[in-house]
Structures are given as C-alpha cells and as structure tokens.
N, C-alpha and C. Protein backbone atom coordinates (compact mmCIF):
# COMPACT_ATOMS: atom_id res chain seq x y z
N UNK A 1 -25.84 -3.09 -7.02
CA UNK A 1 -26.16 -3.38 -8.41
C UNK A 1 -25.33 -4.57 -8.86
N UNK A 2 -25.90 -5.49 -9.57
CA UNK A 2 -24.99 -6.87 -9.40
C UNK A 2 -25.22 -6.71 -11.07
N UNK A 3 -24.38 -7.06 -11.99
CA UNK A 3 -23.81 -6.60 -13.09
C UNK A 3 -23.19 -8.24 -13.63
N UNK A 4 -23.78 -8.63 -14.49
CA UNK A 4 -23.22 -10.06 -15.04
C UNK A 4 -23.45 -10.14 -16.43
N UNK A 5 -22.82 -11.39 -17.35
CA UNK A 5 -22.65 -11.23 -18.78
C UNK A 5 -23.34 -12.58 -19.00
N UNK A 6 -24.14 -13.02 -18.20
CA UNK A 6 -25.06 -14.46 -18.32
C UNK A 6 -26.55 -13.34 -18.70
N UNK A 7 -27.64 -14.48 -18.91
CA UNK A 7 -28.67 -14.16 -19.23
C UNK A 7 -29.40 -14.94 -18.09
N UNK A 8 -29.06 -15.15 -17.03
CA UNK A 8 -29.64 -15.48 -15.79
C UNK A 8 -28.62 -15.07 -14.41
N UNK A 9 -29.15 -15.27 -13.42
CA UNK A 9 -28.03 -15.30 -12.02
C UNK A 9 -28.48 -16.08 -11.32
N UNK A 10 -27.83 -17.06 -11.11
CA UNK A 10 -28.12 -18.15 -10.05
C UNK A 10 -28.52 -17.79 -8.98
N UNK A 11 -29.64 -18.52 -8.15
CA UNK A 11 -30.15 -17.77 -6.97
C UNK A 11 -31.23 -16.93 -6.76
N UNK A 12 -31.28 -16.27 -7.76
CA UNK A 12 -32.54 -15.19 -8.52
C UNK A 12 -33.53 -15.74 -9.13
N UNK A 13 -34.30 -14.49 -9.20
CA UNK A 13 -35.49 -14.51 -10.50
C UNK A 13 -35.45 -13.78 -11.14
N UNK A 14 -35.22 -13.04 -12.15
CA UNK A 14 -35.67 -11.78 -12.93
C UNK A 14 -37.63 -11.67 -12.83
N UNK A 15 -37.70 -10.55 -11.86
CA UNK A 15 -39.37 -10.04 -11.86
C UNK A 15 -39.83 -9.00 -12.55
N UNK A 16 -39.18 -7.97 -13.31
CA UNK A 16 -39.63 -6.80 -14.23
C UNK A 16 -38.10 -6.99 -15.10
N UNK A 17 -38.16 -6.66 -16.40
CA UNK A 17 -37.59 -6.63 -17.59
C UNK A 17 -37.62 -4.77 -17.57
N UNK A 18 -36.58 -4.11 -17.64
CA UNK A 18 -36.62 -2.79 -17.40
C UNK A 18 -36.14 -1.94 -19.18
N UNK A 19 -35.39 -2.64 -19.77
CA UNK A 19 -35.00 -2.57 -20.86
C UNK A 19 -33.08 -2.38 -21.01
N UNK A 20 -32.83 -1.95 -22.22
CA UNK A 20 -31.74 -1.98 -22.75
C UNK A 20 -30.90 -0.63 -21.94
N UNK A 21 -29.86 -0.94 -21.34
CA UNK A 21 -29.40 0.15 -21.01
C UNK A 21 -27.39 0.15 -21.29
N UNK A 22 -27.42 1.46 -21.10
CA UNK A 22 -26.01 1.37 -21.80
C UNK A 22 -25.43 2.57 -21.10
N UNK A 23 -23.88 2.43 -21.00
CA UNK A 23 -22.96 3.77 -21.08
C UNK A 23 -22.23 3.22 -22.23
N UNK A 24 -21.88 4.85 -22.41
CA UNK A 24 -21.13 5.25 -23.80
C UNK A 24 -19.94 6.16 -23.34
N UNK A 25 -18.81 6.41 -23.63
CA UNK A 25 -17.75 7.14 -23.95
C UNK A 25 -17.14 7.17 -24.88
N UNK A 26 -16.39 8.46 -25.45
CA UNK A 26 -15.21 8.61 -26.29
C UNK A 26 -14.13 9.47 -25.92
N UNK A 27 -12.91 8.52 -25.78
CA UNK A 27 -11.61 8.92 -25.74
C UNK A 27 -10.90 9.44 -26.65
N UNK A 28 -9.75 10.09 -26.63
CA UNK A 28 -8.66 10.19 -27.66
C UNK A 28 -7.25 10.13 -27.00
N UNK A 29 -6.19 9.56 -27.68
CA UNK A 29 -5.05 9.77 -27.18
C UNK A 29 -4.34 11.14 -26.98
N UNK A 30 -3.74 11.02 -26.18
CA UNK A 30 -3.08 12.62 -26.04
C UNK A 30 -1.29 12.32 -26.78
N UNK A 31 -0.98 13.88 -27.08
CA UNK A 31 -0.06 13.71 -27.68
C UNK A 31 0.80 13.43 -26.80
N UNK A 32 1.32 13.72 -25.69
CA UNK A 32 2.16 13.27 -24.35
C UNK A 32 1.94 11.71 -24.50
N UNK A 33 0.77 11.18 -24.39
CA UNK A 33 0.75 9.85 -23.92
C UNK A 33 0.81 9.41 -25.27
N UNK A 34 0.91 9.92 -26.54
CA UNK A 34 1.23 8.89 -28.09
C UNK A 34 3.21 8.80 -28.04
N UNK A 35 3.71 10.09 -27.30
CA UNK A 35 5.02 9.87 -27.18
C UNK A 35 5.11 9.03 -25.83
N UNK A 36 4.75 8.99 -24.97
CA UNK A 36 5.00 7.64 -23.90
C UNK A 36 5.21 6.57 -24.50
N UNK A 37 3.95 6.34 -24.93
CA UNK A 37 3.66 4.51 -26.23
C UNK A 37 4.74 4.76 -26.78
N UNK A 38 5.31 5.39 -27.92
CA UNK A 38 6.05 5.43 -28.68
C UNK A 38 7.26 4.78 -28.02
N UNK A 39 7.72 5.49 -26.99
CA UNK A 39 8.98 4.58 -26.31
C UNK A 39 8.88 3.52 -25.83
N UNK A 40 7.37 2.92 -25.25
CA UNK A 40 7.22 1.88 -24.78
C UNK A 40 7.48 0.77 -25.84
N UNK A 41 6.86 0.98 -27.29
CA UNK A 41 6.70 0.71 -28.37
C UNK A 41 7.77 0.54 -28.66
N UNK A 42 8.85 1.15 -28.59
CA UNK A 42 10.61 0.72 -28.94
C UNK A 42 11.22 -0.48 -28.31
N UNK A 43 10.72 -0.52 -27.39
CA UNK A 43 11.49 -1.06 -26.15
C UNK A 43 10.94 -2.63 -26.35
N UNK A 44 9.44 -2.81 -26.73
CA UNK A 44 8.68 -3.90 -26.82
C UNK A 44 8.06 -3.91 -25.71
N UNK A 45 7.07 -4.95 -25.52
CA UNK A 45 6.01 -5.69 -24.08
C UNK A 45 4.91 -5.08 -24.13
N UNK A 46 4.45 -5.29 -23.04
CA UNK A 46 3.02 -4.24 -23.16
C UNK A 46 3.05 -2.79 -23.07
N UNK A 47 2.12 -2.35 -23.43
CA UNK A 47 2.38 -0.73 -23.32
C UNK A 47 1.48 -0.12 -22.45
N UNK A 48 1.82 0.22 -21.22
CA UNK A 48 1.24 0.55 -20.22
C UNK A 48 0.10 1.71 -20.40
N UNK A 49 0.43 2.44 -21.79
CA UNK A 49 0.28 3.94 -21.40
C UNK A 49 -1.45 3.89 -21.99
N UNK A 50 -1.37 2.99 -22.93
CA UNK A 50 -2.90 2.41 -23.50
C UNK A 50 -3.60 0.96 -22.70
N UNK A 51 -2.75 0.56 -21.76
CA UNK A 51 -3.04 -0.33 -21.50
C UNK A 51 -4.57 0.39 -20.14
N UNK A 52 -3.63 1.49 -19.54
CA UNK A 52 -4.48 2.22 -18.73
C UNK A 52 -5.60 3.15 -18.94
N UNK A 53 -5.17 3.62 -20.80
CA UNK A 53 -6.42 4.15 -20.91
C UNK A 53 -7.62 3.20 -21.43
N UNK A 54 -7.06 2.10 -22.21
CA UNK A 54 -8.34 0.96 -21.94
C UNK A 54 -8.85 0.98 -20.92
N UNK A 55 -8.13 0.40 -19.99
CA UNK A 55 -9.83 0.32 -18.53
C UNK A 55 -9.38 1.38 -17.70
N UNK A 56 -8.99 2.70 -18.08
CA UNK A 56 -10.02 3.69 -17.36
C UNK A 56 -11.24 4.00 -18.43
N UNK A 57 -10.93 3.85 -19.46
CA UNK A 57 -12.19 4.02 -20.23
C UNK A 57 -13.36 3.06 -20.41
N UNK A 58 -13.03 1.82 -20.61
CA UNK A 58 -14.08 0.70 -20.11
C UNK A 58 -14.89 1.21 -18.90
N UNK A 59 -13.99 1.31 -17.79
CA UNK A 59 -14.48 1.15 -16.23
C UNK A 59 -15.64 2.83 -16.29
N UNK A 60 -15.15 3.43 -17.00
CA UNK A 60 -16.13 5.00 -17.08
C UNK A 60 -17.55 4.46 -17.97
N UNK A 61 -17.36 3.89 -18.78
CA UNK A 61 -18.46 3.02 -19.53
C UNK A 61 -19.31 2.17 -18.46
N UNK A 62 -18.31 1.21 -17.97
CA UNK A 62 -19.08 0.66 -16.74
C UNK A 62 -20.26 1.53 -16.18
N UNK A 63 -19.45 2.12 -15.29
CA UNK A 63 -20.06 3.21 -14.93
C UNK A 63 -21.26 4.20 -14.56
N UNK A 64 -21.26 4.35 -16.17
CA UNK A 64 -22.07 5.18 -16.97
C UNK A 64 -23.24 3.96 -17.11
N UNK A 65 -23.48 3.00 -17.58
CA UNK A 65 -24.19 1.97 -17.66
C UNK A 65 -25.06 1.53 -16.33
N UNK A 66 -24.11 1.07 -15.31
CA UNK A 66 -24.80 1.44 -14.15
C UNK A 66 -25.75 2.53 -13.33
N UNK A 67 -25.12 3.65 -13.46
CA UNK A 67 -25.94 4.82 -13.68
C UNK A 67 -27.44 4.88 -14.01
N UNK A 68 -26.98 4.24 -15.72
CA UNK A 68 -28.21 4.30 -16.38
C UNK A 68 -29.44 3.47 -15.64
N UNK A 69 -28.82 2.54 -15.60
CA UNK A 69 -29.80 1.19 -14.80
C UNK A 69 -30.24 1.03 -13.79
N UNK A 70 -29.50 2.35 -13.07
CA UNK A 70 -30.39 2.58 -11.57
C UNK A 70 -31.24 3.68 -11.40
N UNK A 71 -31.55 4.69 -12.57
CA UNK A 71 -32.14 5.24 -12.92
C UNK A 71 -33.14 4.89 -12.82
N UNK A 72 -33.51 3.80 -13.77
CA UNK A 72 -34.35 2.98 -14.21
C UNK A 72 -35.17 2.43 -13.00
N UNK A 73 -34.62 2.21 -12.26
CA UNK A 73 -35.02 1.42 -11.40
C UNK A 73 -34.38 -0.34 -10.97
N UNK A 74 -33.38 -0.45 -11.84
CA UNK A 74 -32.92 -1.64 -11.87
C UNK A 74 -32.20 -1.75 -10.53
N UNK A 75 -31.96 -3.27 -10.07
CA UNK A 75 -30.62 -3.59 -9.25
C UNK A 75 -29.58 -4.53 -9.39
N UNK A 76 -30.25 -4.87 -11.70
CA UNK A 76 -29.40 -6.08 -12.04
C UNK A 76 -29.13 -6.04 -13.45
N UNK A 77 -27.82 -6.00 -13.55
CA UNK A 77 -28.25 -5.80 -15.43
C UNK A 77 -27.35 -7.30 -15.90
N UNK A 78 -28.68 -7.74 -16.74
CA UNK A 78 -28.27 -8.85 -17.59
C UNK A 78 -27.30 -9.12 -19.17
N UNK A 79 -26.77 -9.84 -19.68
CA UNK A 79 -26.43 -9.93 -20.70
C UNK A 79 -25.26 -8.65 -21.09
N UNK A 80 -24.57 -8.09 -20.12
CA UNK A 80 -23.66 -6.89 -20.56
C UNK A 80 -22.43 -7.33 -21.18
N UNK A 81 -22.07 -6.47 -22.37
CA UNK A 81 -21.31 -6.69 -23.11
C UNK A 81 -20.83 -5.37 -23.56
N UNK A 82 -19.16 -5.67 -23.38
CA UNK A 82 -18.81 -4.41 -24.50
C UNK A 82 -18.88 -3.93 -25.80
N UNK A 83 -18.43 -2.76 -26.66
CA UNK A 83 -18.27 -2.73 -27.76
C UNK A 83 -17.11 -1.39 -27.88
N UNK A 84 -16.38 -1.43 -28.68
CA UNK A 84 -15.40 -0.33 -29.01
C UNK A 84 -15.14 -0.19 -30.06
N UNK A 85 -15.35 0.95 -31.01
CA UNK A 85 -14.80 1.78 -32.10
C UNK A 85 -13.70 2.60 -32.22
N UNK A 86 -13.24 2.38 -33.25
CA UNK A 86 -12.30 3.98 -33.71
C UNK A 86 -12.96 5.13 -34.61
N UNK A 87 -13.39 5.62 -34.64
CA UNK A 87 -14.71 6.68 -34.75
C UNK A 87 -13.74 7.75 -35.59
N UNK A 88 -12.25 7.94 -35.20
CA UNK A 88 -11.53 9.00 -35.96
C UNK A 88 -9.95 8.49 -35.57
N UNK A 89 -9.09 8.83 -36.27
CA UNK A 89 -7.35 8.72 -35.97
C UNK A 89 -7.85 8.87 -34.55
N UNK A 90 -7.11 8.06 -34.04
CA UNK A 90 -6.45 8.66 -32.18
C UNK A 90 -8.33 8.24 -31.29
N UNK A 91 -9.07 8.38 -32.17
CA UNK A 91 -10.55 8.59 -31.26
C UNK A 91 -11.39 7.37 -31.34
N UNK A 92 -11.54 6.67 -29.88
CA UNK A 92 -12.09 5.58 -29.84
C UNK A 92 -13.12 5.67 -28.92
N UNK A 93 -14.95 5.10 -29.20
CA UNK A 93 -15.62 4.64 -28.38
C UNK A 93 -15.50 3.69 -28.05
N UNK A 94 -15.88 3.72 -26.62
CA UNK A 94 -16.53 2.68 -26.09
C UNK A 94 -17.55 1.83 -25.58
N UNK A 95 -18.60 1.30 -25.47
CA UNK A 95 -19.78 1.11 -25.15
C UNK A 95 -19.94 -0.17 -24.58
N UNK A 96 -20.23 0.24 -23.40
CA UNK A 96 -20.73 -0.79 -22.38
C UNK A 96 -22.34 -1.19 -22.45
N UNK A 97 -23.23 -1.91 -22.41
CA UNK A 97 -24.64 -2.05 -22.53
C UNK A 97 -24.80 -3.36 -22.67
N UNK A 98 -26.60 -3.70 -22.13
CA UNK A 98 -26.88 -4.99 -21.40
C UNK A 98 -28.42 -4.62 -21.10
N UNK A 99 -29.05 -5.43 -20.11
CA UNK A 99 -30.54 -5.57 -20.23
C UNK A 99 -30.79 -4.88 -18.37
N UNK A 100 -31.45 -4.02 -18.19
CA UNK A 100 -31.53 -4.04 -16.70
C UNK A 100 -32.69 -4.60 -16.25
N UNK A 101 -32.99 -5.15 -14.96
CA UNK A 101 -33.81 -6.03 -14.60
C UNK A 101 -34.16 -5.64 -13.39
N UNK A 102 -34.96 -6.24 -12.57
CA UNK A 102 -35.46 -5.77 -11.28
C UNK A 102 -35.63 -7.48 -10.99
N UNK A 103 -34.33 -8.30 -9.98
CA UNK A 103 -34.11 -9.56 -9.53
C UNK A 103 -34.46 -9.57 -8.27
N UNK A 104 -34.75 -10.44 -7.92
CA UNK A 104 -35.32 -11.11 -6.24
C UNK A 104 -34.61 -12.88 -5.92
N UNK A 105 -34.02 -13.08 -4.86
CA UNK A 105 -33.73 -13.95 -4.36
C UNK A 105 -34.57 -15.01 -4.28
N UNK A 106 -34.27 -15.92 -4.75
CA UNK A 106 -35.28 -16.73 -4.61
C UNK A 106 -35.62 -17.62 -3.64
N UNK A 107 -36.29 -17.95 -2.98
CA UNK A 107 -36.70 -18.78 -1.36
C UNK A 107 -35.69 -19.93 -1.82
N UNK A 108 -35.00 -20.16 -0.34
CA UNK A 108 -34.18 -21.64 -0.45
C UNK A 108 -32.75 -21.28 -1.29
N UNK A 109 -32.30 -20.68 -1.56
CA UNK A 109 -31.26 -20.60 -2.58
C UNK A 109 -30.26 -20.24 -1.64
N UNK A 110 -30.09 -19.72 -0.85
CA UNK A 110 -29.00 -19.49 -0.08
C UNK A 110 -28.61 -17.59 -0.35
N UNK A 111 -29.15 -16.81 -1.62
CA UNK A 111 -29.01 -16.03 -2.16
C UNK A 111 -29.62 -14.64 -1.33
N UNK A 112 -29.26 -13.97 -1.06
CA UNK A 112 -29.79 -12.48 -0.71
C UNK A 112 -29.56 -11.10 -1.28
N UNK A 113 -30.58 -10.23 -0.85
CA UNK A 113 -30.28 -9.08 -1.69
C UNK A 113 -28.93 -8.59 -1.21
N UNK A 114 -28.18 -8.94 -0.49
CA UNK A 114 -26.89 -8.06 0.11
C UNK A 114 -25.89 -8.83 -0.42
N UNK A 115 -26.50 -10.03 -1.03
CA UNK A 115 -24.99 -10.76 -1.67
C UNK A 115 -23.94 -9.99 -2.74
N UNK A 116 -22.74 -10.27 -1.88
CA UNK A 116 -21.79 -8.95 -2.97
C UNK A 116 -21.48 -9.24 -4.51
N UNK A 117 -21.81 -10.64 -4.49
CA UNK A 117 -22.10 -10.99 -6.31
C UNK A 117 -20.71 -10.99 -7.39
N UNK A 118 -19.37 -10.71 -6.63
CA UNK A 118 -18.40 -11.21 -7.15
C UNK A 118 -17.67 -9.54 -8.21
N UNK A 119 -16.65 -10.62 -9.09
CA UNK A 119 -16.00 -8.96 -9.82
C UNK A 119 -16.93 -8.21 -10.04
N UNK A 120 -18.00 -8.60 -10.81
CA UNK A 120 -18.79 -7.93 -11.64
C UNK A 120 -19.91 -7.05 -11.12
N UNK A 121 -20.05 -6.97 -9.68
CA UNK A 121 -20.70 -5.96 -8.52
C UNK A 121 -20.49 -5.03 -8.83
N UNK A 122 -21.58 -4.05 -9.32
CA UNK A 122 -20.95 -1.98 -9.18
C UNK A 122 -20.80 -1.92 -7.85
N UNK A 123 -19.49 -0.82 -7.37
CA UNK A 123 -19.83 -0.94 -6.11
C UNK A 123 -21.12 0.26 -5.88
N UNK A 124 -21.40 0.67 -4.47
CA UNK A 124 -22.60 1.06 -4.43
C UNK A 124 -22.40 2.43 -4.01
N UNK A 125 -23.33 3.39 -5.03
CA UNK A 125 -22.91 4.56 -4.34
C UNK A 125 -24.25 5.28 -3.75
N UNK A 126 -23.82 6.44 -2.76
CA UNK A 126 -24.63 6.68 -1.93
C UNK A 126 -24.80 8.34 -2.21
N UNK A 127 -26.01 8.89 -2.51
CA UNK A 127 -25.87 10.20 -2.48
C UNK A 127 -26.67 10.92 -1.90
C-alpha cells in the first residue's frame, strides 16, 4: 500500500477513484504518564512521555486508514493528511484520512507494482 500526501505519484496512473477513507482514534493521558511529563516539564526539553504518545497514536491512525483502504480495494491512498482534536481535558483525537485509489505503473517509467515507495509505504500485512 503506497501512502503519499501529493495528489499524484510519479510513475503511476490513478485508474479507479475508490473514495475518502480514513482512520480515527482517541487517546487520553494517563495519570502515571501526566506525572512523568510533569517532571519532564520541570526539568525543560522535550517531553518524551507525549512525545511517544503522539506517534503511537498517529501511527494507530495510520494504520487504521490503511486498513480502511484495503478494504476497499485500494493499493494507494492519495492526498493523506492529518487532523487532531482535544475533544475533552486530557482527551485527544486523531484522524488520519485521504483519497484511496486503485494505481498502475505506467509503461516506461521505471516504476513497478513492488516499488517500496519510500517513508510513507504501509508496510504489508499478510493474513
């Protein structure tokens, strides 16, 4: 599943338009990890303890988005973009979503379906 934040991919075609697809999550801080921050927070720099629940929670959004899009039938989702709320004290969504597509290599491009397509590749799962 090759996963990008352009509205094209070099190399490709987009051949079916599959629609809007998305993962969603919501987190909350835990009270253990609001006293972690808290000391990190004394001390100054970054604060590890949110720094990790940002992208484990992004990356579960990811995810979840991918999921969706292979459902679908997709093997490409276009235009993905995040979004994140605070929904309550301590409680934040997140939302990953983008366009899924059904792409083909295009003759001459150098491009194939096995190309690993860089960060933004889901990796591939098998069930």
């Amino acid at each position: 599943m090759l996963v990008v934040t352009t509205n094209d991919i070099p190399g490709y075609r987009i051949v079916r338009h599959l629609g809007l697809v998305r993962g969603l999550t919501v987190r909350s801080r835990s009270v253990v990890g609001n006293i972690g921050a808290a000391i990190q927070i004394f001390f100054g720099g970054n604060i590890s303890v949110y720094t990790r629940l940002a992208e484990h929670t992004r990356q579960e959004a990811f995810d979840l988005l991918v999921e969706h899009a292979q459902s679908m039938g997709a093997n490409a989702v276009i235009a993905m973009r995040y979004d994140a709320n605070e929904i309550a004290a301590a409680v934040t969504e997140v939302l990953a979503y983008g366009s899924a597509v059904v792409i083909e290599p295009i003759a001459g491009s150098g491009a194939t379906s096995s190309d690993a397509g860089g960060p933004w590749t889901a990796p591939r799962t098998v069930r």
